[in-house]
C-alpha atoms as a PDB file:
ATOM      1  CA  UNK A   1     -34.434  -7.960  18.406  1.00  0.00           C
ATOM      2  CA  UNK A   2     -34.783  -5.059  15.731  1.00  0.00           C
ATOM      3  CA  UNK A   3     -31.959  -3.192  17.768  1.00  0.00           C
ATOM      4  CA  UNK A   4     -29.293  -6.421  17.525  1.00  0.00           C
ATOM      5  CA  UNK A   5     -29.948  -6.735  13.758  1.00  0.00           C
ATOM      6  CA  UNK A   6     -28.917  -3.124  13.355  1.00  0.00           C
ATOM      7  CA  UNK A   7     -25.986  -3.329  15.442  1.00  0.00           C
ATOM      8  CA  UNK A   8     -24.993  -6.247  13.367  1.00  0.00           C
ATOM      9  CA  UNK A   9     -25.873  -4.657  10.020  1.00  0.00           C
ATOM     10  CA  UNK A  10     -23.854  -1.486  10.872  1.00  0.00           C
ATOM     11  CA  UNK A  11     -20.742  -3.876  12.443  1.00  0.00           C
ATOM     12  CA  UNK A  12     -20.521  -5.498   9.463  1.00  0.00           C
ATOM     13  CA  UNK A  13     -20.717  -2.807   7.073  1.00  0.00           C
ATOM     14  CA  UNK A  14     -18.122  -0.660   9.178  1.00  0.00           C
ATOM     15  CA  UNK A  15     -15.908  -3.958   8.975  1.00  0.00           C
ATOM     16  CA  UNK A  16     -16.217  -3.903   5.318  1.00  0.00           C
ATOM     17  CA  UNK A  17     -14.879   0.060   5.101  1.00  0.00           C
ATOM     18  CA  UNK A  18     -12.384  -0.897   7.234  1.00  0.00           C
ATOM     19  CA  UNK A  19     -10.651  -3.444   5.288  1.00  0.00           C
ATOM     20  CA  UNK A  20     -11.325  -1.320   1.691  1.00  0.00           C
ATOM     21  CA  UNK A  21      -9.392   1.095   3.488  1.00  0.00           C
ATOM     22  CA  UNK A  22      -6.832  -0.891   4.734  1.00  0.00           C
ATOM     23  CA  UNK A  23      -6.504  -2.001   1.206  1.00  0.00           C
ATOM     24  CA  UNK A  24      -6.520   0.986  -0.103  1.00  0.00           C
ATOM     25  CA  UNK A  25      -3.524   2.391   1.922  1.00  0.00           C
ATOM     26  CA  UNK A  26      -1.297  -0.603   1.122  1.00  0.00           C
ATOM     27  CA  UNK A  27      -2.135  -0.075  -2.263  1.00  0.00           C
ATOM     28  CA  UNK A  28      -1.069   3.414  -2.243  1.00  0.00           C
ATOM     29  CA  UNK A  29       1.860   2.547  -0.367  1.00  0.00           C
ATOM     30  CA  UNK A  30       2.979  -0.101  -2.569  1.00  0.00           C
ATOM     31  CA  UNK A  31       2.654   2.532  -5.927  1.00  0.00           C
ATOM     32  CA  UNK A  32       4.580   4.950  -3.885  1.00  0.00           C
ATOM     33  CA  UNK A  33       6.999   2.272  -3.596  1.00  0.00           C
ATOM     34  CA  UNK A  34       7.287   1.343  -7.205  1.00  0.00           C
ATOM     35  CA  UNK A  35       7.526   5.114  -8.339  1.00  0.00           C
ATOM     36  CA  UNK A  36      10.232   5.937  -5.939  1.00  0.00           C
ATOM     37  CA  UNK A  37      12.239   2.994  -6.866  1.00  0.00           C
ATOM     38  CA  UNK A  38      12.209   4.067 -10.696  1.00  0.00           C
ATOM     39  CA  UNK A  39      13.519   7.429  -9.546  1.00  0.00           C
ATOM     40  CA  UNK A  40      15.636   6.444  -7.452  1.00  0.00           C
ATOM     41  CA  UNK A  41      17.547   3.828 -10.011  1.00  0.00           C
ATOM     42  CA  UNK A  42      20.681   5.350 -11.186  1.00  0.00           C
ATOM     43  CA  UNK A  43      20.270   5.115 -14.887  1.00  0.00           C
ATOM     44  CA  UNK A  44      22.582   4.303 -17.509  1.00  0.00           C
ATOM     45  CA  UNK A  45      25.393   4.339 -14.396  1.00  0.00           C
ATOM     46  CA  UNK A  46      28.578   3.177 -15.380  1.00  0.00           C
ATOM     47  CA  UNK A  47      29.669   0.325 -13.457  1.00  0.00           C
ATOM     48  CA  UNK A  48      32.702   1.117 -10.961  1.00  0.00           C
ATOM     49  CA  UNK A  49      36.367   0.779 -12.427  1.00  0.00           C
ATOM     50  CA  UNK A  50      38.698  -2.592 -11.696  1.00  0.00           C
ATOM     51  CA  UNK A  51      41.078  -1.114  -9.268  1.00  0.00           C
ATOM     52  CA  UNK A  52      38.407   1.126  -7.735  1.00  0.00           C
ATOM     53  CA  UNK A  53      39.089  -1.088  -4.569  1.00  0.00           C
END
């Protein structure tokens, strides 16, 4: 009995980690995102000419 309720304290704790981490990755993925969008924006880029076409 003693042996179950530590297998089921340590599953559920290891299930907690596991989805902080998995948060924590999309997190960092998503910043990584937003930070290479703003670099890669052209700024202040004229817009193309009329008869560019």
């Amino acid at each position: 009995m003693r042996l179950a309720n530590l297998h089921a304290l340590v599953f559920r704790e290891a299930l907690v980690m596991t989805f902080s981490d998995t948060f924590y990755v999309l997190a960092m993925c998503f910043a990584i995102s937003i930070v290479s969008v703003i670099f890669v924006w052209p700024i202040g880029a004229a817009p193309p000419f009329p008869d560019a076409h």
